[in-house]
Protein backbone atom coordinates (compact mmCIF):
# COMPACT_ATOMS: atom_id res chain seq x y z
CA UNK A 1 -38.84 134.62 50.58
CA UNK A 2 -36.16 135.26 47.92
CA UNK A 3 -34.07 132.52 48.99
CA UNK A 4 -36.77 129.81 48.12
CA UNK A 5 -37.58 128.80 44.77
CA UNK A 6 -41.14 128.86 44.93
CA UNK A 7 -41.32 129.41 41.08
CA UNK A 8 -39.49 126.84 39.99
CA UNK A 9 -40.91 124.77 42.23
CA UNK A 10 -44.47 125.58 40.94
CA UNK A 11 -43.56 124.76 37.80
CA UNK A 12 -43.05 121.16 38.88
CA UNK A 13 -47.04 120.71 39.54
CA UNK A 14 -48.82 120.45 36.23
CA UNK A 15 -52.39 120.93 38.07
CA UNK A 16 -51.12 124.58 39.37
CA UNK A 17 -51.68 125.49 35.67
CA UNK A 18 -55.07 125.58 36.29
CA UNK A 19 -54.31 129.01 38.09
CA UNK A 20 -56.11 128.22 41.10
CA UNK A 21 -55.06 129.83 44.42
CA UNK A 22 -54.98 126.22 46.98
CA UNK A 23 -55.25 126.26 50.79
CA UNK A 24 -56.45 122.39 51.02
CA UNK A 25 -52.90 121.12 51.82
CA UNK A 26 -53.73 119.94 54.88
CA UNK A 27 -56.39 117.43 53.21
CA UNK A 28 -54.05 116.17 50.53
CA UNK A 29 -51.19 117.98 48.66
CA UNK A 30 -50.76 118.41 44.74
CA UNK A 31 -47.90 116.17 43.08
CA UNK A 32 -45.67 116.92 41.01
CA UNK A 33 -44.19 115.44 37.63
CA UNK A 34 -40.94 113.64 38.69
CA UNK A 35 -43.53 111.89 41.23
CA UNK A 36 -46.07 110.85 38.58
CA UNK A 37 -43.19 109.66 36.28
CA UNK A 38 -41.72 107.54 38.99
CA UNK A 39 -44.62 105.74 39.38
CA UNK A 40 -45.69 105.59 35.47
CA UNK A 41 -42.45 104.20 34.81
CA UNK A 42 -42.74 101.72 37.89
CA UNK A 43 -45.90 100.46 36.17
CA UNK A 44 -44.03 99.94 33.00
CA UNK A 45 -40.96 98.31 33.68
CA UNK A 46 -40.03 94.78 34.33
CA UNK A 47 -41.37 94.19 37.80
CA UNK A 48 -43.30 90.72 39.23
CA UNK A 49 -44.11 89.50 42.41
CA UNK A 50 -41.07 89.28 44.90
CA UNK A 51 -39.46 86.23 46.15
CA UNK A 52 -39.02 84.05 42.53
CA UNK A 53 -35.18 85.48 42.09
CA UNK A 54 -35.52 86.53 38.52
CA UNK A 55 -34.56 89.28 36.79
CA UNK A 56 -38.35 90.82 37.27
CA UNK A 57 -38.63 90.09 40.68
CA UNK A 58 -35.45 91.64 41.55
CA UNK A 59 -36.78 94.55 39.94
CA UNK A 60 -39.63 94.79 42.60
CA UNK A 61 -37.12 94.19 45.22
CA UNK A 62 -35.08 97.30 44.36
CA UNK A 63 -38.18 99.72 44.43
CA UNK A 64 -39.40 98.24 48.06
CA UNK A 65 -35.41 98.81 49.03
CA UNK A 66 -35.09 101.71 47.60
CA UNK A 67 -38.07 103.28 48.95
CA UNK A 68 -37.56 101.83 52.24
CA UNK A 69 -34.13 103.42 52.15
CA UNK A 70 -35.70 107.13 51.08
CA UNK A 71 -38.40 106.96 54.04
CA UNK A 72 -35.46 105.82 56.50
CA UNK A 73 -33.59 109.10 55.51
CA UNK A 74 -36.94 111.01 55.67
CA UNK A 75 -37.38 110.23 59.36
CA UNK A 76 -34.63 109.37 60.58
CA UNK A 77 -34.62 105.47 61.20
CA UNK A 78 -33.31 102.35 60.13
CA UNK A 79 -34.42 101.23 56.36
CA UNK A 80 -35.40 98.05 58.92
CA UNK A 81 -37.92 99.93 60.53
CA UNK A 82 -39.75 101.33 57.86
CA UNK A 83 -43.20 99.81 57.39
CA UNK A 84 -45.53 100.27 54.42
CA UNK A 85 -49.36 100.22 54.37
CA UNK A 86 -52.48 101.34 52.41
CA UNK A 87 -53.05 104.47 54.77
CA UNK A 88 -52.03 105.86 58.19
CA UNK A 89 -55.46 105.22 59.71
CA UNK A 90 -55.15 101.26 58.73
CA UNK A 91 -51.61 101.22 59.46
CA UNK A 92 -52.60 102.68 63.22
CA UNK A 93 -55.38 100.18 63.40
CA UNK A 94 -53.39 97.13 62.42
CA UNK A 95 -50.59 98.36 65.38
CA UNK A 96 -53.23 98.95 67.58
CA UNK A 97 -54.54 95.72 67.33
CA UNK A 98 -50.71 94.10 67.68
CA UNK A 99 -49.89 96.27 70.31
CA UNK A 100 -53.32 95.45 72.34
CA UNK A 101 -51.96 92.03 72.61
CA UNK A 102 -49.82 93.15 74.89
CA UNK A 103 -52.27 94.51 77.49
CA UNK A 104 -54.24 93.05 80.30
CA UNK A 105 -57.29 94.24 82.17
CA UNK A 106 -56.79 97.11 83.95
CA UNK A 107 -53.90 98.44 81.50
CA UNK A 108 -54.69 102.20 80.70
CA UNK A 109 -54.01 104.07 77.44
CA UNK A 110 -53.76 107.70 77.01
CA UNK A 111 -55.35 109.50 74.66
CA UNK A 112 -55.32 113.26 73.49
CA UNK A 113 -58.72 114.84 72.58
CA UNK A 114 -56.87 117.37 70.24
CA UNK A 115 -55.95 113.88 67.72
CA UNK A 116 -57.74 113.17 64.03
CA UNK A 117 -59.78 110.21 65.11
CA UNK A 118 -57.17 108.15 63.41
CA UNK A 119 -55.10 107.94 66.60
CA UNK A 120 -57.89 107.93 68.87
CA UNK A 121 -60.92 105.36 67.64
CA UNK A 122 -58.34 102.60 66.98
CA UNK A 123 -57.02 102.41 70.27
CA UNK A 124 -60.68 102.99 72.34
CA UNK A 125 -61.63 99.78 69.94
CA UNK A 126 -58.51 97.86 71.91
CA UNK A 127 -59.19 99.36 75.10
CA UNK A 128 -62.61 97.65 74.76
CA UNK A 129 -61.54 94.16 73.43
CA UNK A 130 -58.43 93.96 76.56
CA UNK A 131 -60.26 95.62 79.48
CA UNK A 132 -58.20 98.25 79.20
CA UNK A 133 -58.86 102.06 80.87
CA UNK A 134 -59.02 105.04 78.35
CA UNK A 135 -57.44 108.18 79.82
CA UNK A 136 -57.77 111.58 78.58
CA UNK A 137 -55.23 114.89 77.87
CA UNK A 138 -57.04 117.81 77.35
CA UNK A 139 -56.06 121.03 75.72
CA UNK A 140 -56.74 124.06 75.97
CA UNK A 141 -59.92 125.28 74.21
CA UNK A 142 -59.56 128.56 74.02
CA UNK A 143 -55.89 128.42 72.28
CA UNK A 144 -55.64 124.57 71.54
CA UNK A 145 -52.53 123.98 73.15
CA UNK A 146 -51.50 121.25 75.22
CA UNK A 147 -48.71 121.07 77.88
CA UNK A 148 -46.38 118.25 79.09
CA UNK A 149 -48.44 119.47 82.31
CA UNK A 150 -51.44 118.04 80.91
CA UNK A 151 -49.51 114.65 79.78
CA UNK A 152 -48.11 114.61 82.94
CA UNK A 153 -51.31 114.77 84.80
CA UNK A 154 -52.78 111.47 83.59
CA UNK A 155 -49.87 109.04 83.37
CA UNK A 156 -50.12 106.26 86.09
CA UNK A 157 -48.23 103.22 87.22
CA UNK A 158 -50.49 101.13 84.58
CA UNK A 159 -50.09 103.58 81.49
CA UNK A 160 -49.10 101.23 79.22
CA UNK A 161 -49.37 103.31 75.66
CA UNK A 162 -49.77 107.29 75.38
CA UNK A 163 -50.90 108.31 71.79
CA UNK A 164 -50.33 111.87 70.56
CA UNK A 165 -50.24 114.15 67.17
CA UNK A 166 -46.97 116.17 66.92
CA UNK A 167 -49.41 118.86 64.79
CA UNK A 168 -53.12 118.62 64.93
CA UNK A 169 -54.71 118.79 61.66
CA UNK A 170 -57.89 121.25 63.10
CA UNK A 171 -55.71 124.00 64.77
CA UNK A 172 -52.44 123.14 63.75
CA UNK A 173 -50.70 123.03 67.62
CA UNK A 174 -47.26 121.12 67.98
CA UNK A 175 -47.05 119.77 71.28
CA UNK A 176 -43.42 119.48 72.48
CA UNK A 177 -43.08 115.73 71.74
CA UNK A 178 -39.88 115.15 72.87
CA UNK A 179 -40.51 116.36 76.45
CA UNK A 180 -43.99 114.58 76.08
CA UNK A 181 -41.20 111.29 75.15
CA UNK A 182 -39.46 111.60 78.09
CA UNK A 183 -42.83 111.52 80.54
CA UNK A 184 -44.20 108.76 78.60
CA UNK A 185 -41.08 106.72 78.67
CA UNK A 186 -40.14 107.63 82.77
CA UNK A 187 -43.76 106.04 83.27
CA UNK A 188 -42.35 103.06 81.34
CA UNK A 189 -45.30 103.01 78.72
CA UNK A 190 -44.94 103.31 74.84
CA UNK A 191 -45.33 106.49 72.35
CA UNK A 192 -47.25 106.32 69.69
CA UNK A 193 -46.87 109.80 67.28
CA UNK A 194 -49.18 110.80 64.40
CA UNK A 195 -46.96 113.19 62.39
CA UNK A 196 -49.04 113.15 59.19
CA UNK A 197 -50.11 116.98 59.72
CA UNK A 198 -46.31 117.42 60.52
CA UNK A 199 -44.61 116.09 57.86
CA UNK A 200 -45.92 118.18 55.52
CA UNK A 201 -43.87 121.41 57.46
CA UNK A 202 -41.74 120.00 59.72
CA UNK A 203 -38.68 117.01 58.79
CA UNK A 204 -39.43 113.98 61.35
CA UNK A 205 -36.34 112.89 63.51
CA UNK A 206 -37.35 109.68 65.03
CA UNK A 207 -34.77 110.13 67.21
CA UNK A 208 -35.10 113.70 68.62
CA UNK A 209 -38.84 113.12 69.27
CA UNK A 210 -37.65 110.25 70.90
CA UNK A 211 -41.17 108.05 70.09
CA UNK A 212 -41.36 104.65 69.91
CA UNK A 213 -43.58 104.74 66.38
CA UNK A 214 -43.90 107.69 64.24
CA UNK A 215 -46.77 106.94 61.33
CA UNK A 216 -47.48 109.85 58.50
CA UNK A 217 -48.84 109.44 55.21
CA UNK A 218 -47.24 110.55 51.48
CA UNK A 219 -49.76 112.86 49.89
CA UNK A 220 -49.93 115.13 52.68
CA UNK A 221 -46.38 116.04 51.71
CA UNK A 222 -46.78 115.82 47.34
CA UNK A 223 -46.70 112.36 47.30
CA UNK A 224 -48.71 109.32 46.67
CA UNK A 225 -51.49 108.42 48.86
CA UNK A 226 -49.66 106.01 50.95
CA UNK A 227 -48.95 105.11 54.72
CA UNK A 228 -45.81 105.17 56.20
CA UNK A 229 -44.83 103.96 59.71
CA UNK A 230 -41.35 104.48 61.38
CA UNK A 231 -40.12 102.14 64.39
CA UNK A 232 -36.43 100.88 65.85
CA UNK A 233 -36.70 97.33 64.61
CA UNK A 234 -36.37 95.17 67.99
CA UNK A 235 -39.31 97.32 68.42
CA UNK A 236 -40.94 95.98 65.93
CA UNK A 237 -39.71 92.34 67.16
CA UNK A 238 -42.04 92.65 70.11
CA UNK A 239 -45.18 93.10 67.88
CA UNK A 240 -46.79 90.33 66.37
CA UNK A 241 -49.53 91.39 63.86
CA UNK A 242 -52.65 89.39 62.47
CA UNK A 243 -51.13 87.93 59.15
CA UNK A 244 -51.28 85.42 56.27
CA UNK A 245 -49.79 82.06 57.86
CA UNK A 246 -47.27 81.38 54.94
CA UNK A 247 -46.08 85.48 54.36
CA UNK A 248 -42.71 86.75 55.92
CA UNK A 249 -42.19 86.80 59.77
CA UNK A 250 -39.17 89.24 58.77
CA UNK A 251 -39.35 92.96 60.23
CA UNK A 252 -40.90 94.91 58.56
CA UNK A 253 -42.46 93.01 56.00
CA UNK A 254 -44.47 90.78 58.86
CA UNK A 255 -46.65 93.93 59.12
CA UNK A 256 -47.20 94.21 55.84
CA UNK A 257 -50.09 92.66 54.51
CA UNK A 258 -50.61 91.13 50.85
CA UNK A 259 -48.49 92.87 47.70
CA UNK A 260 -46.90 96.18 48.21
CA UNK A 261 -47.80 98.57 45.46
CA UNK A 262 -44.33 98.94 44.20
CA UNK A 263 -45.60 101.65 41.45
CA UNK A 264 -46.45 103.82 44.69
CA UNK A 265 -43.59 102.63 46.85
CA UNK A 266 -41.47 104.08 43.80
CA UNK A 267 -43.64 107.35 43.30
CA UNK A 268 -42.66 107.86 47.40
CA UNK A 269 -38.65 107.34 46.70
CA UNK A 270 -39.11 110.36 43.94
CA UNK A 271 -41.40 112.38 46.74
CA UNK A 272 -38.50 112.37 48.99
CA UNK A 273 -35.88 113.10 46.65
CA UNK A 274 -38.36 116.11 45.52
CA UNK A 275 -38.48 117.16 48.98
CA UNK A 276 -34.76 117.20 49.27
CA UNK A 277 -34.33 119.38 46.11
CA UNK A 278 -36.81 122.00 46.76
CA UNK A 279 -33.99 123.73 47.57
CA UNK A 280 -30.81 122.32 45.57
CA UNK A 281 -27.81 121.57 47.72
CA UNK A 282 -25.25 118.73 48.25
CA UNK A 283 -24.71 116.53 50.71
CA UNK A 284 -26.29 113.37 52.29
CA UNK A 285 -30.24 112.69 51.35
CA UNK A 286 -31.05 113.69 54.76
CA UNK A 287 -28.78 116.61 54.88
CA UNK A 288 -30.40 118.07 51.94
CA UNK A 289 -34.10 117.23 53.25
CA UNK A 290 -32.86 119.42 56.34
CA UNK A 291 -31.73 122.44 54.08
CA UNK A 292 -34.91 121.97 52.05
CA UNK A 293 -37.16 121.87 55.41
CA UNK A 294 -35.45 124.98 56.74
CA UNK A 295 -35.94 126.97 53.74
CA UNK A 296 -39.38 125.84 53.53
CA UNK A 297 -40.44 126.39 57.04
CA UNK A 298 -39.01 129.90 56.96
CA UNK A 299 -40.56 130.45 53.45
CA UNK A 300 -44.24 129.28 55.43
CA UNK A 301 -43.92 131.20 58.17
CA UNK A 302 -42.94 134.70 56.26
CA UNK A 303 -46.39 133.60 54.69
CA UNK A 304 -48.44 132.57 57.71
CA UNK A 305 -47.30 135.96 59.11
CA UNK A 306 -49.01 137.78 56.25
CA UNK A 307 -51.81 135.57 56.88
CA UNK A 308 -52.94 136.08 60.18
CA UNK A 309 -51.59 139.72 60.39
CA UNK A 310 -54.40 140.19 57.14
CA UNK A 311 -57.04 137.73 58.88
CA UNK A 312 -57.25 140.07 62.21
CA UNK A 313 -57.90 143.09 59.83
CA UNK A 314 -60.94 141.99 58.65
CA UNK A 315 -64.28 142.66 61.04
CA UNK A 316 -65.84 139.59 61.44
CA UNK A 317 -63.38 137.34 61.23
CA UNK A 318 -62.23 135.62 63.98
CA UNK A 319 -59.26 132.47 64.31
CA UNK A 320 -60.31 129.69 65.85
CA UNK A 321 -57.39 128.73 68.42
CA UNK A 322 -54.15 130.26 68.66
CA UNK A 323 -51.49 127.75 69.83
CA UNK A 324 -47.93 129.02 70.87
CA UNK A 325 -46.40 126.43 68.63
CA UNK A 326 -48.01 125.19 64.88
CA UNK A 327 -47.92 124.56 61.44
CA UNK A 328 -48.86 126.81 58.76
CA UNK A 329 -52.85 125.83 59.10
CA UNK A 330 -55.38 128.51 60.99
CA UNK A 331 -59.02 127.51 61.22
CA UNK A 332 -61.53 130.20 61.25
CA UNK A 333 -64.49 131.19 60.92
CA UNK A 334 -66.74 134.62 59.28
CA UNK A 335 -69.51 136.23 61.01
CA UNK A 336 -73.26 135.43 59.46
CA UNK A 337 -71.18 133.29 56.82
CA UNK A 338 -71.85 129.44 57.27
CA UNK A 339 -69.17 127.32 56.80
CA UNK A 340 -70.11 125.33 53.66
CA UNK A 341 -71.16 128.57 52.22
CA UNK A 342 -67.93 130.23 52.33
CA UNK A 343 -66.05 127.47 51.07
CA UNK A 344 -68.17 127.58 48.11
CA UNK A 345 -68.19 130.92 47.28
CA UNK A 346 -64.71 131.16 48.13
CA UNK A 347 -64.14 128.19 45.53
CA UNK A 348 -66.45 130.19 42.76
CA UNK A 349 -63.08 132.60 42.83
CA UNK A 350 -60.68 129.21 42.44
CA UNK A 351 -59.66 129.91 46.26
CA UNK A 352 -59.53 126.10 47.61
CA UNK A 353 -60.15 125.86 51.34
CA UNK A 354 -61.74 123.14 53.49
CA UNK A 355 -64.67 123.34 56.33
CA UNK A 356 -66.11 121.61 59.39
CA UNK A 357 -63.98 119.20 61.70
CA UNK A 358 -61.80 116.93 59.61
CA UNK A 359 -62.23 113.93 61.80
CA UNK A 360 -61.16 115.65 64.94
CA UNK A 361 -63.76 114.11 66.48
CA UNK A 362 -63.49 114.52 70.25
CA UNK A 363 -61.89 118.22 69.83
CA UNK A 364 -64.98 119.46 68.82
CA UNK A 365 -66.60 117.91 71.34
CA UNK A 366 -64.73 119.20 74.13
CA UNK A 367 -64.14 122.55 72.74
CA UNK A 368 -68.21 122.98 71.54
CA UNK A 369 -66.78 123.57 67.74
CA UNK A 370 -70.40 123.15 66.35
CA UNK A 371 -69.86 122.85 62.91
CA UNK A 372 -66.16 123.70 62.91
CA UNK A 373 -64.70 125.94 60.81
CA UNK A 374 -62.89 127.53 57.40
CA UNK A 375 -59.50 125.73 57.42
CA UNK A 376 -56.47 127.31 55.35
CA UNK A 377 -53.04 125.81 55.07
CA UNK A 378 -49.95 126.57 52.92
CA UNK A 379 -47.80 124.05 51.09
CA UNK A 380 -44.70 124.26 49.32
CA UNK A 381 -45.96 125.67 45.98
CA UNK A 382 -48.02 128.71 48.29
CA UNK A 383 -47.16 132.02 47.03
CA UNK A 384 -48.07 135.27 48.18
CA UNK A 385 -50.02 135.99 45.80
CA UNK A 386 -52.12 132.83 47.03
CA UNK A 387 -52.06 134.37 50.10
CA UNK A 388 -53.20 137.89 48.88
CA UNK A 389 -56.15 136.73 46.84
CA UNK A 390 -57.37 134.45 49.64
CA UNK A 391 -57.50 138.21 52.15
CA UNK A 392 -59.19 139.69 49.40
CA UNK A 393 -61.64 137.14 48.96
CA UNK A 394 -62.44 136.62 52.64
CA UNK A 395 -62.46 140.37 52.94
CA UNK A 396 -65.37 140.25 50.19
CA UNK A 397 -67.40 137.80 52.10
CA UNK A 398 -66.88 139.52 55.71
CA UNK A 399 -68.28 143.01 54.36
CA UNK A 400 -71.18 140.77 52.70
């Protein structure tokens, strides 16, 4: 842990000062100044509505660039194929809807129960208005895992779109997307990838996942609450989206509807360049977002390993899911403690976690979650301290 910064790096968050201990990360990060700035000083300066070539329009066109440019480097595509909307769950229902076009009866998408409903309930909606078949992958409940195995199982000669998380926001698995890519692609169908749980731990390469649209949102990773989607741009070309008759037919800005919010769009250029400075280093933007990813991810798992070797000390306590591959986020649950009730109390002693599903909708169907459970995840700022005050506060409530 000595080789990440995670003091200075605190300092950067004006709401840590409130001494809090957080674990809601996976719900929506903190933010930190240079972020807020960016977009206070977006709100200030001389920008107008794009498109009347004067010296305050061009002054809108250089934040949309810019942060274009910043997301490109943050997942790895072209600046081109960078498309900006309101959230990720509109974003995936407005591609949903373009991509649905392309179906006919009988088509079949492919589905994963372990997704936030975000990726699932926009594409059932489709299924219904083309005719289309709705096929399932299932994970495992006991662990929450899912195999290529299980991909494999349900693609057909008429898959025509397989949707997937890379992490799932309940249990935290990360399928192996890029071997899932492959499957999906040899079947000739399109990959759709929600990486908003990812993001946050893990740097996106659009590449090496090999998906055909990648779609995360800012504040999960200390950033303005934003949706970002990532595509190759003759992609894009294919999709034709519900629009405004007189607004651009350009890629990307076809799929982008109404005014950007270019105080946001300008708060997300200073996210990225915070990401790629957690650790300072030189180099390329996306060079430096690897170093600072690396660090990070080691940094999470030293504490994740604290974590769960603390939460299996504790009687009464028992993980919910244990996936070979995930992010820093463990759901659980305490014995004769309900849900809501720990949160609270756990809250009373500043410790921020979240309970029930969090919109994974058909994962607690399928694994009989009831009401779900205590979820903890680590972000950047996470210390061990965090992580020792959150043991001794769930210790207090399991020998209640």
């Amino acid at each position: 842990m000595g080789s990440y910064p995670v003091s200075t790096i605190r300092a950067q968050f004006p709401s840590l000062r409130e001494g809090s201990a957080l674990f809601d990360g996976p719900g929506g990060t903190q933010v930190p100044q240079r972020v807020a700035r960016a977009i206070r000083d977006a709100l200030v300066a001389p920008v107008s509505q794009r498109g009347t070539h004067n010296f305050f329009s061009r002054g809108a066109d250089r934040i949309v660039n810019a942060a274009r440019a910043a997301m490109g480097d943050f997942l790895n595509v072209a600046p081109e194929g960078v498309v900006f909307g309101r959230s990720a769950t509109q974003i995936t229902f407005d591609f949903a809807t373009a991509i649905g076009d392309l179906l006919q009866p009988g088509d079949e998408i492919v589905l994963s129960r372990l997704d936030h409903d975000a990726n699932v309930a926009p594409w059932i909606e489709v299924a219904a208005l083309r005719g289309a078949e709705i096929r399932w992958i299932d994970f495992d409940r006991g662990t929450g895992d899912i195999l290529t195995e299980d991909v494999a199982r349900v693609l057909t000669s008429r898959t025509r779109l397989v949707a997937l998380t890379a992490a799932s926001n309940l249990f935290g698995t990360r399928p192996d997307i890029a071997a899932v890519a492959e499957l999906v692609h040899g079947a000739g169908a399109l990959f759709y990838v929600d990486a908003v749980a990812y993001a946050a731990h893990h740097l996106v390469d659009f590449e090496q996942m090999g998906a055909d649209f990648v779609v995360c949102s800012s504040y999960k990773f200390c950033g303005p609450h934003l949706g970002i989607l990532g595509a190759r741009p003759e992609t894009l070309e294919r999709l034709h989206p519900r629009k405004l008759r007189p607004s651009s037919d350009q890629v990307p800005e076809r799929f982008e509807l109404g005014t950007l919010p270019y105080e946001l769009l300008a708060g997300l250029t200073a996210t990225v360049d915070f990401l790629a400075d957690l650790v300072p280093s030189a180099g390329t933007r996306r060079e430096r977002l690897a170093r600072s990813y690396d660090a990070l991810h080691l940094h999470e798992s030293e504490l994740l390993g604290v974590l769960l070797t603390g939460l299996g000390d504790i009687p009464g306590v028992r993980r919910v899911g244990s996936p070979a591959a995930s992010t820093p986020t463990v759901l659980l649950t305490i014995d004769g403690i309900r849900i809501d009730e720990a949160c609270r109390r756990l809250g009373d002693r500043d410790i921020a976690v979240g309970g029930g599903l969090f919109y994974a909708h058909e994962a607690a169907k399928w694994a009989d979650l009831g009401d779900g459970g205590i979820r903890v995840g680590l972000a950047p700022y996470t210390t061990i301290d965090d992580v020792e005050r959150l043991l001794t506060g769930v210790r207090e409530l399991a020998a209640r």
